[in-house]
Protein backbone atom coordinates (compact mmCIF):
# COMPACT_ATOMS: atom_id res chain seq x y z
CA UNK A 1 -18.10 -33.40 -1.43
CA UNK A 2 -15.14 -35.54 -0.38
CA UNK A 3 -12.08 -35.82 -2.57
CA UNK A 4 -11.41 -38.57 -5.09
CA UNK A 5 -8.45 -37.50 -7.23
CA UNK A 6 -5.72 -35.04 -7.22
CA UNK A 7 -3.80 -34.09 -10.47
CA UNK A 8 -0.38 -32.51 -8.64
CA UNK A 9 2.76 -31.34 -10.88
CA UNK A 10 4.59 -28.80 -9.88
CA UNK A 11 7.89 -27.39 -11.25
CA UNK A 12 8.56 -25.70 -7.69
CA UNK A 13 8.62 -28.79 -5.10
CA UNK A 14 8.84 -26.95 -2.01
CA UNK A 15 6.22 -28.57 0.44
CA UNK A 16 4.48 -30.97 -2.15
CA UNK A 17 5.73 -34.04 -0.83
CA UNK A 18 4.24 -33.38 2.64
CA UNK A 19 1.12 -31.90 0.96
CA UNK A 20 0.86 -34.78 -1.24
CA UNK A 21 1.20 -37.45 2.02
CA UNK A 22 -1.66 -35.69 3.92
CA UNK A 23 -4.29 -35.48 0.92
CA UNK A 24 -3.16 -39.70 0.65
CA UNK A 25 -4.05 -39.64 4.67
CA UNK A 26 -7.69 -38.74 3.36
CA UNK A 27 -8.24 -41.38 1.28
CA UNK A 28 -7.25 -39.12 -1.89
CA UNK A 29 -5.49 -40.75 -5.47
CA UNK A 30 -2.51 -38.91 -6.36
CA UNK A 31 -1.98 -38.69 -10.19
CA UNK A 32 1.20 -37.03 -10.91
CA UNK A 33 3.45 -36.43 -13.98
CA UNK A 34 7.46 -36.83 -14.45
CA UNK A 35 9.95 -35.34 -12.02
CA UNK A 36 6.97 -34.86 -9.23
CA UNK A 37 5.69 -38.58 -9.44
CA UNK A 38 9.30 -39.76 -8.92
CA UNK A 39 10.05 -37.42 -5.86
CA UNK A 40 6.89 -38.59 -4.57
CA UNK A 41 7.00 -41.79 -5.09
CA UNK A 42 10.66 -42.03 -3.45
CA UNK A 43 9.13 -40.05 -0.78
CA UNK A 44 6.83 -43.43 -0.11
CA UNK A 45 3.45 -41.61 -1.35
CA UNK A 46 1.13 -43.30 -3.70
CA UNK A 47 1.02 -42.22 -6.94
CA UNK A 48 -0.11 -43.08 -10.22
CA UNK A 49 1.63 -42.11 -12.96
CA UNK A 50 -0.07 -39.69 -16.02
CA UNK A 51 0.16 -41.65 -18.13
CA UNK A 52 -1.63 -45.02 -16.41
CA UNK A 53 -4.61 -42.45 -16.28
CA UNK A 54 -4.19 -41.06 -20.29
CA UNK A 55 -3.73 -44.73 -21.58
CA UNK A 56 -0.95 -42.55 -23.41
CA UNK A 57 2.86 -42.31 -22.82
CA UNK A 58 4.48 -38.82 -22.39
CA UNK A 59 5.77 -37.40 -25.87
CA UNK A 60 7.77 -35.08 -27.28
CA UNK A 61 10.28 -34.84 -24.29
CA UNK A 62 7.70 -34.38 -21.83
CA UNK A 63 5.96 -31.32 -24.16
CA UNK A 64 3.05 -33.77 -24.46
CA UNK A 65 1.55 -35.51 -21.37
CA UNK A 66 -1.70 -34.00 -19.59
CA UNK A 67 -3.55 -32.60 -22.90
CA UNK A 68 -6.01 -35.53 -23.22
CA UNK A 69 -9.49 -35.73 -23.02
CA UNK A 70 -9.06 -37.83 -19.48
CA UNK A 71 -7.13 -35.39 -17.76
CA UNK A 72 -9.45 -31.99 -18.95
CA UNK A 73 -12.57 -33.71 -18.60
CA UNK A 74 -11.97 -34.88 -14.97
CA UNK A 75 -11.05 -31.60 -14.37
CA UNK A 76 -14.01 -29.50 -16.54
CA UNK A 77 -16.62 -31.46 -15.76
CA UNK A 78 -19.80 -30.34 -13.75
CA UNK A 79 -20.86 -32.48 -11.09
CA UNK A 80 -24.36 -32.96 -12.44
CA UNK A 81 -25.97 -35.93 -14.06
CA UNK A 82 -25.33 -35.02 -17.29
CA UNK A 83 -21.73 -34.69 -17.04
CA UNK A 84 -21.01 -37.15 -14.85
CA UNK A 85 -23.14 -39.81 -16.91
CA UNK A 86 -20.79 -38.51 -19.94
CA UNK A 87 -17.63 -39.30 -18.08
CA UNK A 88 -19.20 -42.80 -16.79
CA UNK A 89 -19.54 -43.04 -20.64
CA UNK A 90 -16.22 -42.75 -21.38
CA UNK A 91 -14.86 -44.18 -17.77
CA UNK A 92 -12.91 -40.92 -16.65
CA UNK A 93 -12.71 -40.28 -13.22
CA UNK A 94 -13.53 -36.63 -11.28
CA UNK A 95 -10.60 -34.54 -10.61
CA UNK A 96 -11.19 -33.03 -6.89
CA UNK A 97 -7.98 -30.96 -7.07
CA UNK A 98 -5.53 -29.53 -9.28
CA UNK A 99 -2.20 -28.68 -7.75
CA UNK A 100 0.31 -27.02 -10.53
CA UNK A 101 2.95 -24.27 -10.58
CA UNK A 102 4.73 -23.76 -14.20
CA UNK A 103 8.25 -24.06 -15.85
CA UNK A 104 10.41 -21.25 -14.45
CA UNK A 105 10.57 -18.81 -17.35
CA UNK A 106 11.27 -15.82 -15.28
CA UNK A 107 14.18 -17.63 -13.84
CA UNK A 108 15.09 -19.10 -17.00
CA UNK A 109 15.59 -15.44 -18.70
CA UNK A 110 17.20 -14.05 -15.73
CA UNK A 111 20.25 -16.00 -15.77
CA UNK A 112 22.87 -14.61 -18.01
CA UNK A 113 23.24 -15.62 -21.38
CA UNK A 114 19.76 -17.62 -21.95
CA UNK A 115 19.18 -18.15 -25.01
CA UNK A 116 15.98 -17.63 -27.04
CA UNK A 117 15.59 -21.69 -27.51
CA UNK A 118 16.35 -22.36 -24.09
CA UNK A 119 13.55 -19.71 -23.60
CA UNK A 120 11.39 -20.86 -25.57
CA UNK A 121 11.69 -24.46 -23.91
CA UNK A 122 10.47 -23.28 -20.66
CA UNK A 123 7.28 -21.88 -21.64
CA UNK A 124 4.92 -24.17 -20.12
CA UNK A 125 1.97 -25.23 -22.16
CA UNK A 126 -0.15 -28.21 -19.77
CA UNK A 127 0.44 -26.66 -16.50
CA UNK A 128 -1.55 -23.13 -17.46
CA UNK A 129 -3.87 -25.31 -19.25
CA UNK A 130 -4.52 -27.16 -16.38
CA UNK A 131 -4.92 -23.87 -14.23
CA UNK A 132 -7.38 -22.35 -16.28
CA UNK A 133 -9.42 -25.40 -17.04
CA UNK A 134 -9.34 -26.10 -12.65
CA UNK A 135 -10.08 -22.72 -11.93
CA UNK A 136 -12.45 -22.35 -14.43
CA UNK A 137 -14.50 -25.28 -12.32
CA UNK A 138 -13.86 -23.76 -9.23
CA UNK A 139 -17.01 -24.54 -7.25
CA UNK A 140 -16.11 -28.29 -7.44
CA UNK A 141 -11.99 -28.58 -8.27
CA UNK A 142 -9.18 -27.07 -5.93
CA UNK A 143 -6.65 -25.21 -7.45
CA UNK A 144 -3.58 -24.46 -5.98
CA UNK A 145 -0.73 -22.57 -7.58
CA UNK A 146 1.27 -21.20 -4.44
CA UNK A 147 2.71 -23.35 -2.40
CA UNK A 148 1.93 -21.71 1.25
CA UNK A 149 -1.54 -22.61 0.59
CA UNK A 150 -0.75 -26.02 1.04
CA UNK A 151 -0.97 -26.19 5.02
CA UNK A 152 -3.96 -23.97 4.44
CA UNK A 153 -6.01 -26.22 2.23
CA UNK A 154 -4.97 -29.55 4.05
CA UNK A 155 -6.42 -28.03 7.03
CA UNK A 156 -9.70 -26.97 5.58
CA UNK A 157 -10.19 -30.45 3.88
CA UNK A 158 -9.62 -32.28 7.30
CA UNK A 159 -12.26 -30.34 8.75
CA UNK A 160 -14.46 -30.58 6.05
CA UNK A 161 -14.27 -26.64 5.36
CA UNK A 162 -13.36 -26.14 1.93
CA UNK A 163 -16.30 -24.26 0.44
CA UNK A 164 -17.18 -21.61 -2.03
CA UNK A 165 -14.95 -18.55 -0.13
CA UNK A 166 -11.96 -20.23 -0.23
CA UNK A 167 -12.89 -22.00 -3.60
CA UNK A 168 -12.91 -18.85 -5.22
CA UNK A 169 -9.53 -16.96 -3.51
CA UNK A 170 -7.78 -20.07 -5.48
CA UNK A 171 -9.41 -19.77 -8.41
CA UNK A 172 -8.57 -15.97 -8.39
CA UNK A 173 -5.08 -16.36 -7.28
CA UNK A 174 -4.79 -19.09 -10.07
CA UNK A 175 -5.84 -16.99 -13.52
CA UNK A 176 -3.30 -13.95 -11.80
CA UNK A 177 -0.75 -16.86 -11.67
CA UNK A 178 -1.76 -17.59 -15.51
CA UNK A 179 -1.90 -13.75 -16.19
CA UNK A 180 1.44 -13.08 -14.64
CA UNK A 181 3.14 -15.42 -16.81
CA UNK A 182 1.50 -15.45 -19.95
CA UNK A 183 2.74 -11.25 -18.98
CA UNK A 184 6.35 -12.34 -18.43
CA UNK A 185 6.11 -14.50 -21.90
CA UNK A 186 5.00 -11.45 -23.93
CA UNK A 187 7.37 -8.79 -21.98
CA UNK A 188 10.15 -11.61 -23.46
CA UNK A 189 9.52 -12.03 -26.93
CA UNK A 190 8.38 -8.06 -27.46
CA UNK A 191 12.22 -6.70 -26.15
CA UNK A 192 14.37 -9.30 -28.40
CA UNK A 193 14.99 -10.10 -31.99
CA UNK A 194 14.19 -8.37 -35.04
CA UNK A 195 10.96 -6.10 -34.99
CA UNK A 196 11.32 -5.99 -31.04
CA UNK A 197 9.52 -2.54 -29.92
CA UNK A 198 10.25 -0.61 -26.59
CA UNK A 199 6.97 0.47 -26.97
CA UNK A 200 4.80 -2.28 -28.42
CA UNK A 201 0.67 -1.99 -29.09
CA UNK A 202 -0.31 -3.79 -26.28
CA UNK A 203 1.39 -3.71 -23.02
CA UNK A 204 0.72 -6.51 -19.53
CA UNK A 205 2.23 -5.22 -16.36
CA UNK A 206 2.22 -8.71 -13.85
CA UNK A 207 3.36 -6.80 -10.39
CA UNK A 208 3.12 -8.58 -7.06
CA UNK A 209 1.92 -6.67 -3.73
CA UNK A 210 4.35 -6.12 -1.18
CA UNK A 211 2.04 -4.92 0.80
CA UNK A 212 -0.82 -3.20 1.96
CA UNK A 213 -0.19 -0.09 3.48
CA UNK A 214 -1.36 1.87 6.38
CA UNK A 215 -2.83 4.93 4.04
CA UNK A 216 -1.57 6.53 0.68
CA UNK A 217 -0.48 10.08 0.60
CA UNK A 218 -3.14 11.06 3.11
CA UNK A 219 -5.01 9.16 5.93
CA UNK A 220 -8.26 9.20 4.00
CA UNK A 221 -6.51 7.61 1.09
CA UNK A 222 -5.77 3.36 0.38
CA UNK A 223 -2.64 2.38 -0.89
CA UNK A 224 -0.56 -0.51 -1.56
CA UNK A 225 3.12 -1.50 -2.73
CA UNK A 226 3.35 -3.65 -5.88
CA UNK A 227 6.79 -4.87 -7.12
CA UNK A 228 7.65 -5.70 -10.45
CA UNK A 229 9.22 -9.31 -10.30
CA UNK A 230 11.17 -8.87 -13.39
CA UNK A 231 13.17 -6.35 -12.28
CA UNK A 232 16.48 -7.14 -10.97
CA UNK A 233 19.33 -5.10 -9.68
CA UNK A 234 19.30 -2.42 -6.89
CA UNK A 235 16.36 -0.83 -6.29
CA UNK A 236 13.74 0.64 -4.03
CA UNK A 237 11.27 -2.46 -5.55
CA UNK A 238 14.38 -4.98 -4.41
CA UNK A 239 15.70 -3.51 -1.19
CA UNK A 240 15.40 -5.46 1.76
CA UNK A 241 14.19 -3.67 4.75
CA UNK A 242 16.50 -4.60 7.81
CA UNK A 243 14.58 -2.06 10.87
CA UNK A 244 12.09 0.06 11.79
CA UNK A 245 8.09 0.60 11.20
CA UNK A 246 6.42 -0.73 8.10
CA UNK A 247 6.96 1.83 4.79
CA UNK A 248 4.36 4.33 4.18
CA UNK A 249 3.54 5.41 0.74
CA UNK A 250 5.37 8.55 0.77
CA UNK A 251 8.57 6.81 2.35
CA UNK A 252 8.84 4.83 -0.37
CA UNK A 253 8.38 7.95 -2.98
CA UNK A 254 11.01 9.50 -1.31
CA UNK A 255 13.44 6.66 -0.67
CA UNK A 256 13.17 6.47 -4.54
CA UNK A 257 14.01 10.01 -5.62
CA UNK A 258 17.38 9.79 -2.59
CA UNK A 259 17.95 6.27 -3.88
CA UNK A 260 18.15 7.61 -7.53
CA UNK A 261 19.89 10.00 -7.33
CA UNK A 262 22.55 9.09 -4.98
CA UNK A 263 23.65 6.29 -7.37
CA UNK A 264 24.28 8.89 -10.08
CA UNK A 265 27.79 9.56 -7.92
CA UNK A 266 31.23 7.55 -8.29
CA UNK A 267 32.34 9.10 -5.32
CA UNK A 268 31.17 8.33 -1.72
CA UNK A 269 27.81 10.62 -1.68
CA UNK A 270 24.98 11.38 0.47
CA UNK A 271 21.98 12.82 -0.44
CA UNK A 272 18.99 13.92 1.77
CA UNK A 273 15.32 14.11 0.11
CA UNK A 274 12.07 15.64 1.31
CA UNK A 275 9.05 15.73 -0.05
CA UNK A 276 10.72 13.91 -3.17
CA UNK A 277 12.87 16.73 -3.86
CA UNK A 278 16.68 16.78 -2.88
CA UNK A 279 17.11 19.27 0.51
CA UNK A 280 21.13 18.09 1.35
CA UNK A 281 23.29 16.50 -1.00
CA UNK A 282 27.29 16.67 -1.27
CA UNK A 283 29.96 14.10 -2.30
CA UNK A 284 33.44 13.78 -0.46
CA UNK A 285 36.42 11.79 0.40
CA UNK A 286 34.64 9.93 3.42
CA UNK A 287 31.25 9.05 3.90
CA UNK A 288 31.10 10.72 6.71
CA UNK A 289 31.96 13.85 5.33
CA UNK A 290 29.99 13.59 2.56
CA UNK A 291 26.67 13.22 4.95
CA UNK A 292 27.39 15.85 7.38
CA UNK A 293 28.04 18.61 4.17
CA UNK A 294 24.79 17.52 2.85
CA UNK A 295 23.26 18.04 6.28
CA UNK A 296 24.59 21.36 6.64
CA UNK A 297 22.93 22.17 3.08
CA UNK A 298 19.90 22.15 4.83
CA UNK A 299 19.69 20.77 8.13
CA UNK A 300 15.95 22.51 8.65
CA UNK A 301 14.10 20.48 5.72
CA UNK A 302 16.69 17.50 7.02
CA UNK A 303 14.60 16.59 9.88
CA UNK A 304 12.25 13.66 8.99
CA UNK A 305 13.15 13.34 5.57
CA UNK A 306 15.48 10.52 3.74
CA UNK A 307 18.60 9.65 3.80
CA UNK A 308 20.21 7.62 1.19
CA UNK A 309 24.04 6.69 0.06
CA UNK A 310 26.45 4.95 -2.16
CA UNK A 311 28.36 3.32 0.34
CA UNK A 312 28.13 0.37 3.25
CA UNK A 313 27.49 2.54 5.82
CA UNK A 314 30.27 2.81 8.84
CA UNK A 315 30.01 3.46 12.22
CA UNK A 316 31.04 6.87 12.25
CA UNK A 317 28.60 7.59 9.51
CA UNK A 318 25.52 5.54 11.85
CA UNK A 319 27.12 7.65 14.60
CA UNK A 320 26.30 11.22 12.91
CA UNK A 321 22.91 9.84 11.08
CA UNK A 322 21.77 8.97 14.70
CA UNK A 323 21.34 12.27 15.73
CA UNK A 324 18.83 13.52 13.32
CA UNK A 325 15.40 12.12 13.36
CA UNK A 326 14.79 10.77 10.03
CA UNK A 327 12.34 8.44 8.52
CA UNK A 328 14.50 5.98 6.28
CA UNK A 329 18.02 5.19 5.50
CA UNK A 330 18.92 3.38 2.29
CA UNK A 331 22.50 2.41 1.40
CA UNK A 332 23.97 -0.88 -0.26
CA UNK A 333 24.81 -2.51 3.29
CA UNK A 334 25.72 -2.00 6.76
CA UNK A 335 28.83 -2.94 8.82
CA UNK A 336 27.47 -4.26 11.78
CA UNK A 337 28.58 -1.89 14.71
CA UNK A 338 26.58 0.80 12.57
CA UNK A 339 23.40 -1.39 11.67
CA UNK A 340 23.63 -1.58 16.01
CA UNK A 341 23.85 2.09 16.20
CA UNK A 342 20.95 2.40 14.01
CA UNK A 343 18.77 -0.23 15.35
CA UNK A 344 18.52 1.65 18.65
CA UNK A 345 16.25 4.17 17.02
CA UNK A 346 13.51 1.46 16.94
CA UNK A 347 11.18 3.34 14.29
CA UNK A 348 14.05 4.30 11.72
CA UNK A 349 13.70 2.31 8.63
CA UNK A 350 16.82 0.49 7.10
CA UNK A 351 16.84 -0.91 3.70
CA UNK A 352 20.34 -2.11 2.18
CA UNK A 353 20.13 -2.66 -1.74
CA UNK A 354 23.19 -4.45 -2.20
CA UNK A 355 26.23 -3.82 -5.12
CA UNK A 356 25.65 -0.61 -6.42
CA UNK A 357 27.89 -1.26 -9.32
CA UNK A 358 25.07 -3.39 -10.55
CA UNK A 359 22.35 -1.25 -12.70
CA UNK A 360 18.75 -2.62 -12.96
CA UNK A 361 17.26 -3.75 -16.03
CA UNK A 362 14.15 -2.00 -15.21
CA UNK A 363 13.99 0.60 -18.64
CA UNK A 364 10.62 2.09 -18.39
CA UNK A 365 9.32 5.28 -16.54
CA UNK A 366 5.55 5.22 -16.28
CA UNK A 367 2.78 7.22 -14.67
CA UNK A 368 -0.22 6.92 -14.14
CA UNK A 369 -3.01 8.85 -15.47
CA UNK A 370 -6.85 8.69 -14.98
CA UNK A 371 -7.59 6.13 -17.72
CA UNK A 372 -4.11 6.36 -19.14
CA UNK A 373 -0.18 5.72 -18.64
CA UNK A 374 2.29 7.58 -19.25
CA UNK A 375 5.13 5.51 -20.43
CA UNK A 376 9.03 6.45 -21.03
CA UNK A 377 12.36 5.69 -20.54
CA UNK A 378 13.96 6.94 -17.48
CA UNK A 379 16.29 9.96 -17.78
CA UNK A 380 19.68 8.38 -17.23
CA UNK A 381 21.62 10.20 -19.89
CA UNK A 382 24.81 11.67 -18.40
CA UNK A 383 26.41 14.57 -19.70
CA UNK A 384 29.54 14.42 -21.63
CA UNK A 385 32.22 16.95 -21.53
CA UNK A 386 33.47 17.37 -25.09
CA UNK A 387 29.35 17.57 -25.35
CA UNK A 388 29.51 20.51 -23.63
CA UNK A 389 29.63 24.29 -25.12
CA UNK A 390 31.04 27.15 -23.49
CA UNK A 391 28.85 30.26 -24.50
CA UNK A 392 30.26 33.21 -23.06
CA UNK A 393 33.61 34.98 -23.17
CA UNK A 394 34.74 33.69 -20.11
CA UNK A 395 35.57 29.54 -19.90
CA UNK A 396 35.13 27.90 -16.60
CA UNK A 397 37.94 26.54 -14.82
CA UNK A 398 38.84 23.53 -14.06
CA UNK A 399 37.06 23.22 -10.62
CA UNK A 400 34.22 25.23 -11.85
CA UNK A 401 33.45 22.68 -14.35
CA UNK A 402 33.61 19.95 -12.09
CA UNK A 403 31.14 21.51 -10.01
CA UNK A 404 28.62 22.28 -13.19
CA UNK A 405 28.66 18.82 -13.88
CA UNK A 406 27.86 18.15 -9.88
CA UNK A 407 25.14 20.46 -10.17
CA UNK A 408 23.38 19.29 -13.46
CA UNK A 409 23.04 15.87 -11.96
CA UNK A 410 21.57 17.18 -8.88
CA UNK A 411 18.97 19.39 -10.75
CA UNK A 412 18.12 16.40 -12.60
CA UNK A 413 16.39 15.11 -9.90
CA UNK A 414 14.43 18.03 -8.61
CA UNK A 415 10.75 18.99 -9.50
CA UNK A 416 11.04 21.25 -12.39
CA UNK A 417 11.54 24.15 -13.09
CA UNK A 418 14.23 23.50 -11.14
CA UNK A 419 17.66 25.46 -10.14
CA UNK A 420 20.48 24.52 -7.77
CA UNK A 421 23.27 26.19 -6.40
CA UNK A 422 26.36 24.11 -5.74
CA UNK A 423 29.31 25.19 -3.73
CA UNK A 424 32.27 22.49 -3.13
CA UNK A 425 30.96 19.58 -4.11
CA UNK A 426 27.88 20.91 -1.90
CA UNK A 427 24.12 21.56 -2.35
CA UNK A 428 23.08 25.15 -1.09
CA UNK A 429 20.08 25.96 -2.46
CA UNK A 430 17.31 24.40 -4.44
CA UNK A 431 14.29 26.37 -6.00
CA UNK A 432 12.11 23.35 -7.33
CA UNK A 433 8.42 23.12 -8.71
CA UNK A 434 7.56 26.45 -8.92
CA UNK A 435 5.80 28.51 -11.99
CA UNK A 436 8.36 30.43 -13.12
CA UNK A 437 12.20 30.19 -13.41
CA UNK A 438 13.36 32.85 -11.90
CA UNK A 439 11.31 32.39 -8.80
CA UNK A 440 13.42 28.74 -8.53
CA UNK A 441 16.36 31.01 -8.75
CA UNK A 442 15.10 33.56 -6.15
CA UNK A 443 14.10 30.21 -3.48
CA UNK A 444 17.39 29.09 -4.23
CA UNK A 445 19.59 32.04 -3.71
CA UNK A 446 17.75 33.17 -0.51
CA UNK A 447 18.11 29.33 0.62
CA UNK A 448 22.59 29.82 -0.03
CA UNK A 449 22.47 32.94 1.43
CA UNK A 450 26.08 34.32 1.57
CA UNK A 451 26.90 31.05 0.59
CA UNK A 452 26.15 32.09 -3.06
CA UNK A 453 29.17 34.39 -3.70
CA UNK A 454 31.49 32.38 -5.53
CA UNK A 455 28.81 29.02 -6.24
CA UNK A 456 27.24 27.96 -9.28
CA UNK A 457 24.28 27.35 -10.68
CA UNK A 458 21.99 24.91 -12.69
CA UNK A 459 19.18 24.90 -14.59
CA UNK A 460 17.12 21.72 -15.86
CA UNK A 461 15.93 24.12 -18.78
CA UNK A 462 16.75 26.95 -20.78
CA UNK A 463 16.16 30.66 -19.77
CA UNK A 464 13.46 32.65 -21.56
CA UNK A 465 14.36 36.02 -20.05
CA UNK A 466 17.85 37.25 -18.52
CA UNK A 467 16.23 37.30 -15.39
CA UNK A 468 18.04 34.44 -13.93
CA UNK A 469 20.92 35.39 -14.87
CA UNK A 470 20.73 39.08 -13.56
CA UNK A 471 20.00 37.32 -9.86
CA UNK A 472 22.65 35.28 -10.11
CA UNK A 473 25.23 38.37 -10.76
CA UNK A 474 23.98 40.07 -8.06
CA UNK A 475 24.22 36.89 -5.80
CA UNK A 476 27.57 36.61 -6.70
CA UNK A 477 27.63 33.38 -8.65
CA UNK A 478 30.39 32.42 -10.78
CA UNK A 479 29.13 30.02 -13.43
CA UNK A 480 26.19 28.56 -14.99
CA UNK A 481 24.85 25.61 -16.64
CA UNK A 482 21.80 25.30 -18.49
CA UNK A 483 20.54 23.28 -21.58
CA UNK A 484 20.76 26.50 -23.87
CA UNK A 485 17.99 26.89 -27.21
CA UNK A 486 16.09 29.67 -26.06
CA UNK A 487 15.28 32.45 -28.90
CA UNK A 488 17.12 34.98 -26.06
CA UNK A 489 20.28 32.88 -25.66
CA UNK A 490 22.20 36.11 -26.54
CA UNK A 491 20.46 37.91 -23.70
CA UNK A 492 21.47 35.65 -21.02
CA UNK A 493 25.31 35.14 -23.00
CA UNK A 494 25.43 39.11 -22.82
CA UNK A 495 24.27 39.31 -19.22
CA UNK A 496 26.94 36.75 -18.41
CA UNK A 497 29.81 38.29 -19.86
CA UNK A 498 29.04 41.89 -18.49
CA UNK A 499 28.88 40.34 -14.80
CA UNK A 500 31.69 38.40 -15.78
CA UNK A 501 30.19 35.18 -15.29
CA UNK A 502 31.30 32.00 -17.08
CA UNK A 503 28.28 29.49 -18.95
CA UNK A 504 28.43 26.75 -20.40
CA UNK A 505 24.87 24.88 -22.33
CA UNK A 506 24.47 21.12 -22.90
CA UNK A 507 21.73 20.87 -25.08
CA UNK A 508 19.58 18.60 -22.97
CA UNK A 509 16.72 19.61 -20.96
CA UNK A 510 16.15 17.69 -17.94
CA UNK A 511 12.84 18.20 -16.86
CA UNK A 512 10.93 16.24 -13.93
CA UNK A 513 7.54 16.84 -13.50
């Protein structure tokens, strides 16, 4: 069926005007509305205003222009007798093709500052009308809501090829388009104002694919990457890959946990990840330092895992990093001699995240269940010293404190239940996932091996037994951290003092399922 009329009016110009001048080429009317009939018309492409269709001027500031019975029945209508004898009737003409994408609202409540009316004023209310009604009659109306389907559907018309596949792969795209927004709209108006609810009744998630990837966690498995669009700040979901292969699904699970983690530190930090738990992690002076300590922390579970830090990364840094096979590097940047270094290793992945300073406004931790989510905020509470409670006889010093703190962030991230041993700024040991807390402690101690003497040690939750503690003496540990509030506290305070070990409790678990 050949084209009569196109209805185009788009908020996002970007390739209509060249769209517009091919569908004139083939014969098509162009009705358009405001700011998209003036570009197009001072373009030189024919157009006919809205409004010379409607009989009916725009209103309300523009709020008012394509709800009318001529626009939404040229667009609704069947192409049967019936119908068409109806609009004949009532001298409305066929809409072939709908072309609209909507008022920027995402953008609009990403810039600083927005306020609720000017919000509110960018919720579009014709152009998802539109959408729906077009897609709605998809077996005889276009509709296009992304532009780089333009070229696409100007080719297909020229060769006479627009039929019922490609019909429909609009029509889809179009109600997610709808969807997505009408998502973004509610996500808005649920998080602000009085009554606002982290956790409201109903919840829309509007992600957009990335991509599809190779396999999920094993070869037999599909997967794909979705992003979350309203999410800004550094992120694995906003990093921009630089090198290397395309991201496998577990590569991006563990670029997460290193990426996570490594942002917890002021100071220059690396931090190493495998199998989404910390192996290497250490902070220091230099970067460079700080990656080759965490290397030595492990440098077995090192090879093929993830690297990530908190700094652009030098060339001395690249220099050291290049000798260890790894599968991804993620860091804020790259000076340019080391992004060369890197490069060289053709299959090593580089994302850069930009400004770590900057903290994402993503607030929700979810998982996925079978028929379910799981939905909380992320654990990004950071502990506070006058917070903290020394327990036993003997206080920690100074340095000893300092590196409680260093190790309660670490065994925040690890797979509970979970216990670290820290030595200088330095992770030696990690005992994560297993059944039973001491066994963590036992994995980690054998991991530090002489390295113990004189480390510390932390716990994401509070002992049951002494147990822990009575490995620790033995290892020759100094000091321990743990959340404290078991109903044998004084068992594990008692075993400390007679070993002459220092704790200290914080009163927050930190576990990480």
């Amino acid at each position: 069926m050949a084209l009569q009329r196109a209805l185009i009016s788009v908020s996002n110009k970007a390739g209509v005007i060249e769209f517009s001048r091919g569908l004139a080429e083939l014969g098509v009317e162009i009705v358009s509305t405001g700011g998209t009939a003036k570009a197009l018309r001072e373009a030189g492409v024919p157009v006919t205003y809205i409004s010379d269709v409607t009989g009916f001027p725009e209103i309300l500031d523009g709020r008012v222009k394509t709800l009318h019975p001529t626009v939404h029945g040229g667009i609704l209508a069947l192409r049967n007798p019936d119908h068409l004898g109806q609009l004949a009737k009532h001298n409305i003409t066929p809409i072939d093709l709908v072309a609209v994408n909507l008022y920027p609202f995402r953008e609009t409540i990403a810039k600083p500052g927005v306020t609720l009316a000017e919000a509110i004023e960018n919720i579009d209310i014709g152009g998802p009308t539109m959408v729906r009604s077009a897609a709605k009659n998809y077996e005889n109306v276009l509709v296009i809501v992304n532009p780089e389907r333009y070229h696409e559907v100007l080719e297909a018309l020229r060769k006479g090829e627009a039929g019922r596949e490609l019909r429909m792969a609009l029509a889809r795209e179009a109600f997610a388009h709808t969807a997505s927004y009408d998502a973004a709209i509610t996500a808005y108006l649920s998080g602000i104002g009085e009554g606002a609810e982290q956790f409201p009744p109903t919840m829309d998630l509007s992600l957009k694919r990335v991509q599809v990837l190779r396999y999920g966690e094993n070869p037999h498995q599909q997967a794909a990457f979705y992003r979350d669009p309203a999410v800004t700040g550094p992120c694995v979901g906003n990093a921009v890959q630089l090198a290397g292969k395309e991201l496998s699904y577990n590569n991006i699970l563990d670029i997460n946990s290193a990426f996570e983690l490594v942002r917890e530190f002021i100071e220059p930090a690396a931090v190493i990840v495998k199998h989404n738990n910390p192996c290497g992690c250490a902070v220091s002076a230099q970067l460079t330092d700080a990656y080759l300590k965490a290397l030595e922390g492990d440098p077995v579970s090192a090879f093929g895992g993830i690297i990530a830090l908190n700094r652009v990364v030098d060339a001395p840094t690249a220099q050291e990093m290049a000798k260890l096979f790894v599968e991804a590097i993620i860091a804020p940047g790259y000076e340019d001699q080391a992004l060369e270094i890197l490069k060289k290793k053709a299959n090593l992945r580089l994302l850069s995240t930009g400004d770590l300073t900057i903290q994402t406004n993503d607030r929700l931790d979810m998982r996925k269940v079978n028929g379910g989510l799981l939905v909380q905020e992320f654990d990004r509470e950071v502990l506070k010293l006058p917070e903290l409670k020394v327990v036993t006889k003997r206080t920690p010093t100074q340095n000893e404190m300092d590196e409680l703190i260093f190790a309660m962030t670490l065994v925040k991230h690890v797979k509970s239940n979970a216990i670290v041993l820290t030595k200088e700024r330095q992770l030696i040991g990690v005992g994560a996932g297993q059944m039973n807390r001491v066994g963590s402690a036992k994995i980690a101690i054998n991991q530090a091996g002489e390295k113990a003497a004189g480390a510390v040690l932390g716990s994401d939750a509070f002992f049951p037994f002494n147990d822990t503690v009575l490995e620790a003496a033995r290892a020759g540990i100094t000091a321990i951290i743990q959340p404290g509030g078991s109903i044998r506290d004084e068992e594990s305070i008692k075993a400390c003092d007679e070993a002459g070990m220092a704790m200290v409790f914080t009163g927050m678990r930190h576990f990480k399922h």
